[in-house]
C-alpha atoms as a PDB file:
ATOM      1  CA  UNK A   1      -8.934 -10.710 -12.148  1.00  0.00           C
ATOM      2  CA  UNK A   2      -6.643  -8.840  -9.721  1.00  0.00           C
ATOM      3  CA  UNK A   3      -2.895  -9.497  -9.333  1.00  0.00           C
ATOM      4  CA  UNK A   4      -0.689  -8.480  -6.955  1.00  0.00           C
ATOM      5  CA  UNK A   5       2.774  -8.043  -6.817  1.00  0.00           C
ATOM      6  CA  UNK A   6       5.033  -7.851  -3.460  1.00  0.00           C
ATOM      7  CA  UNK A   7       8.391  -6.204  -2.736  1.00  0.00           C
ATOM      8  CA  UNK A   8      10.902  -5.076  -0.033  1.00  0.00           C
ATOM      9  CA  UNK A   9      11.106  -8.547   1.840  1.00  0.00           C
ATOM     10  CA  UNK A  10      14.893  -9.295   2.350  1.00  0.00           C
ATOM     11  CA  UNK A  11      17.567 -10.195   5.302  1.00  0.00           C
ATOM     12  CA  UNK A  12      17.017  -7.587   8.369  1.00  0.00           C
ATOM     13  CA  UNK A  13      19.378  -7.592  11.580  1.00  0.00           C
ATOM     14  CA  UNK A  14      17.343  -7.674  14.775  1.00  0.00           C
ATOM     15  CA  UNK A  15      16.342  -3.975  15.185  1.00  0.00           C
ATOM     16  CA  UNK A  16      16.168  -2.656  12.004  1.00  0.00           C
ATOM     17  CA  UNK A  17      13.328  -1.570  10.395  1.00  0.00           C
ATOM     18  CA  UNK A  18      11.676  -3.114   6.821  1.00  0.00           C
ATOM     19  CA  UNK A  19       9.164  -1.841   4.232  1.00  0.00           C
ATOM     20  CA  UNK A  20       6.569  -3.945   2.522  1.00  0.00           C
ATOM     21  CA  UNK A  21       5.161  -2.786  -0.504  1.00  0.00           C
ATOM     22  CA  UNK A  22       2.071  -4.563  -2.604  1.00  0.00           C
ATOM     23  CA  UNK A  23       0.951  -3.410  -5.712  1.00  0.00           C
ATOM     24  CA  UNK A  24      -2.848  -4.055  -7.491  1.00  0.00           C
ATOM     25  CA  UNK A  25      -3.744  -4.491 -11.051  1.00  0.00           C
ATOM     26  CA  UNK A  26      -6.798  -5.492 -12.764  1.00  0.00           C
ATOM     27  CA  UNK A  27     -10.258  -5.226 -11.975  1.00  0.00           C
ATOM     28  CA  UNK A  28     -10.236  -2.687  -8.649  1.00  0.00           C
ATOM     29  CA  UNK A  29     -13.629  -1.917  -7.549  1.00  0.00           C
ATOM     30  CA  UNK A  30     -13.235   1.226  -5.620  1.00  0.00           C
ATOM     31  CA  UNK A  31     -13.891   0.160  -2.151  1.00  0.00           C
ATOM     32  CA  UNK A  32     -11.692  -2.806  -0.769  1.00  0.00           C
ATOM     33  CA  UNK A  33      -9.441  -4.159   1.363  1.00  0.00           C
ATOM     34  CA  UNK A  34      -5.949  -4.774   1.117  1.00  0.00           C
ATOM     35  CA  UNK A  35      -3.540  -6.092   4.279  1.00  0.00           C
ATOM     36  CA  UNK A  36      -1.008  -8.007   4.939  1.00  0.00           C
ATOM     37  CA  UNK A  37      -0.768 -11.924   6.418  1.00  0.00           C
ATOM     38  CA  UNK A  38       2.581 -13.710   7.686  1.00  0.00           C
ATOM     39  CA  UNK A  39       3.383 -17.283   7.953  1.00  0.00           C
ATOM     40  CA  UNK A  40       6.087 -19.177   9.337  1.00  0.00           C
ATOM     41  CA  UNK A  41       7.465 -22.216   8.646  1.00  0.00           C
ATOM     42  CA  UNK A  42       5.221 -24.905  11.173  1.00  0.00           C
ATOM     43  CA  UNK A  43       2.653 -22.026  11.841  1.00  0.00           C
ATOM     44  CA  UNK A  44      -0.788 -21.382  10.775  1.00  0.00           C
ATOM     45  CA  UNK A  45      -1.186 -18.153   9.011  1.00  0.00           C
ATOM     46  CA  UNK A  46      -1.897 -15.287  10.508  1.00  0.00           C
ATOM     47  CA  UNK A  47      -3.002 -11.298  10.035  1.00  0.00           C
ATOM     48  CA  UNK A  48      -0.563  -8.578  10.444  1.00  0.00           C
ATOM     49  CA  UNK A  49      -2.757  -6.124   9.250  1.00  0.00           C
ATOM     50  CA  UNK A  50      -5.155  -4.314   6.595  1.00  0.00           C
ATOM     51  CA  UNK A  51      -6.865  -1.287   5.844  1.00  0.00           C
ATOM     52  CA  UNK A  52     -10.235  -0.751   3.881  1.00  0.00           C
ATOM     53  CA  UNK A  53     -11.024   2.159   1.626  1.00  0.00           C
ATOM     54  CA  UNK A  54     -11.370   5.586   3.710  1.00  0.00           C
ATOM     55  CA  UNK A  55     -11.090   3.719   6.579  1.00  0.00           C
ATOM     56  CA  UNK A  56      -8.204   3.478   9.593  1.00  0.00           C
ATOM     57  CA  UNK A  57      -5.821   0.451   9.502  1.00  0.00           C
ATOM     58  CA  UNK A  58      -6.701  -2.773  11.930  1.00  0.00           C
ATOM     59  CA  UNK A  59      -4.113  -4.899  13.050  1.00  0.00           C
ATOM     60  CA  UNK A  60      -4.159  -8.536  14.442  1.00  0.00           C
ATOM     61  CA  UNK A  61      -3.336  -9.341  17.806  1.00  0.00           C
ATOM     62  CA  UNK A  62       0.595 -10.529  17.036  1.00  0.00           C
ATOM     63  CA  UNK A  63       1.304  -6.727  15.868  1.00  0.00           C
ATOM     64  CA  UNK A  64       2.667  -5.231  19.304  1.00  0.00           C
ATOM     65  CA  UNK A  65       2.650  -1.841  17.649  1.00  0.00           C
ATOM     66  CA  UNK A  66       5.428  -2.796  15.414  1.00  0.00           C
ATOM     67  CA  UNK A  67       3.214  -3.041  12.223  1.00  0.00           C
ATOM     68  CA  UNK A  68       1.816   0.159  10.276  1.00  0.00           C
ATOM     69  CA  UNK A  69      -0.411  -0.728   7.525  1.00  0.00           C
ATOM     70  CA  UNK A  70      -1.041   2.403   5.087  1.00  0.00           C
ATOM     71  CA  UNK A  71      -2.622   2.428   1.813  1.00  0.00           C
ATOM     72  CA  UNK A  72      -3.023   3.818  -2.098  1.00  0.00           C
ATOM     73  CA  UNK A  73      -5.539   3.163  -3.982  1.00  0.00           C
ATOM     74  CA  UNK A  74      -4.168   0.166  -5.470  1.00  0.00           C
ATOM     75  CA  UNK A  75      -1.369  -0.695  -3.559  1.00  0.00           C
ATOM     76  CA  UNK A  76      -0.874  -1.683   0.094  1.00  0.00           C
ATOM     77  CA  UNK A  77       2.461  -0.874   2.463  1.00  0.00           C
ATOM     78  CA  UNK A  78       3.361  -2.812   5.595  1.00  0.00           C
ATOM     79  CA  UNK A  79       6.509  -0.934   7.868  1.00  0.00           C
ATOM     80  CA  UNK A  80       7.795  -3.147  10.513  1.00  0.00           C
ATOM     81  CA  UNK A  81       9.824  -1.502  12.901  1.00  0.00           C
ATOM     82  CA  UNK A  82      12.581  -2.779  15.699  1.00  0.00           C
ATOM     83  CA  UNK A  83      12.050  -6.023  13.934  1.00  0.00           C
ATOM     84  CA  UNK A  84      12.805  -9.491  15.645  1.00  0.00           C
ATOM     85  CA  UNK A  85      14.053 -13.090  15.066  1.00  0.00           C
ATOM     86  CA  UNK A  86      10.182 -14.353  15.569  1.00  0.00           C
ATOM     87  CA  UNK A  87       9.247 -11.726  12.836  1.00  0.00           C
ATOM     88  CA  UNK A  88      10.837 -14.415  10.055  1.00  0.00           C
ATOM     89  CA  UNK A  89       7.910 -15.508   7.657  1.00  0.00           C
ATOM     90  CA  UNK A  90       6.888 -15.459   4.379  1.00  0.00           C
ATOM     91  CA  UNK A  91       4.110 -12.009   3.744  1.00  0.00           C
ATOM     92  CA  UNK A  92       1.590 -12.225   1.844  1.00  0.00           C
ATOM     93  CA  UNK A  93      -0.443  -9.551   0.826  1.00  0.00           C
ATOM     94  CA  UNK A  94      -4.196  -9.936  -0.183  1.00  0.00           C
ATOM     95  CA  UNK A  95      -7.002  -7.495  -1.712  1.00  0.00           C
ATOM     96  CA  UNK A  96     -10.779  -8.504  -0.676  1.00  0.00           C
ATOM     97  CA  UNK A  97     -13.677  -6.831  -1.981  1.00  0.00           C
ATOM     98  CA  UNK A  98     -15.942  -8.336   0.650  1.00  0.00           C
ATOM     99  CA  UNK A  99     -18.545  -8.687  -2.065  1.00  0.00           C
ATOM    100  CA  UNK A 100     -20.651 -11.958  -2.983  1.00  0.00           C
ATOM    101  CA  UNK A 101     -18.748 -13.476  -5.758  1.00  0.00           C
ATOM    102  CA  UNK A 102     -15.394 -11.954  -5.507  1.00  0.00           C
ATOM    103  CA  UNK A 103     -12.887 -14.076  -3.703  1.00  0.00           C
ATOM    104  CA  UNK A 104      -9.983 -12.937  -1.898  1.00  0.00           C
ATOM    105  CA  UNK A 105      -6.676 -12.871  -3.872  1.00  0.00           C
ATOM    106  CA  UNK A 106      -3.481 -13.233  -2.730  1.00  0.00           C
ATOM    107  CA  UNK A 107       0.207 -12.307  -3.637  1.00  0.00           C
ATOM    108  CA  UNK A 108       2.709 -14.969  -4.012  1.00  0.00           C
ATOM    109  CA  UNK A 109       4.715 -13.903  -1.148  1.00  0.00           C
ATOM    110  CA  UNK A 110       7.941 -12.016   0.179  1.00  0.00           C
ATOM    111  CA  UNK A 111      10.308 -13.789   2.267  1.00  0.00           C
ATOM    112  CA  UNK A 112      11.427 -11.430   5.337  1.00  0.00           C
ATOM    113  CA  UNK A 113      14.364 -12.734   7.370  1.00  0.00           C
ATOM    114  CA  UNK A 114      15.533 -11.728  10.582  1.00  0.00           C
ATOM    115  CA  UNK A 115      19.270 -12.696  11.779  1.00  0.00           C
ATOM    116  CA  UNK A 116      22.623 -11.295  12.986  1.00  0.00           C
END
């Protein structure tokens, strides 16, 4: 019903910065969310971020003001600035509709490596 395709993950050196980009297709219903989780390897996954239609971005609580979360219409951006060695995970982005019925779907991933 919806796919999602992810870009911009890569190798980083501590300190740069790193953009995240998500793109929707398929059946968009107007108002949604789209956002961004991380997982590393041995962790549970958690949010980064995600913005709803019209709305302002929220974050989750392992952000530290690093994260930005904007949005398009059908597409989803996550900047990550001064990145960090602990920032290594896989991303995944995800759209949610928050509507009985309609599941949350999920990208397959973008790898995002931090070393010297």
């Amino acid at each position: 019903q919806v796919q999602l395709v992810e870009s911009g993950g890569g190798l980083v050196q501590p300190g740069g910065s790193l953009r995240l980009s998500c793109t929707a297709s398929g059946s968009i219903y107007g108002v949604n969310d789209m956002g961004w989780y991380r997982q590393a390897p041995g962790r549970e996954r958690e949010l980064v971020g995600f913005q709803r239609t019209s709305m302002a971005p929220e974050y989750g609580p392992s952000a530290e003001g690093r994260f930005s979360v904007s949005r398009e219409k059908k597409a989803a951006f996550l900047q990550i600035e001064n990145v960090k060695p602990e920032d290594t995970a896989v991303y995944y982005c995800y759209y949610d509709q928050r509507m009985k019925g309609i599941p949350r779907y999920w990208g397959q991933g973008t790898q995002v490596t931090v070393s010297s």
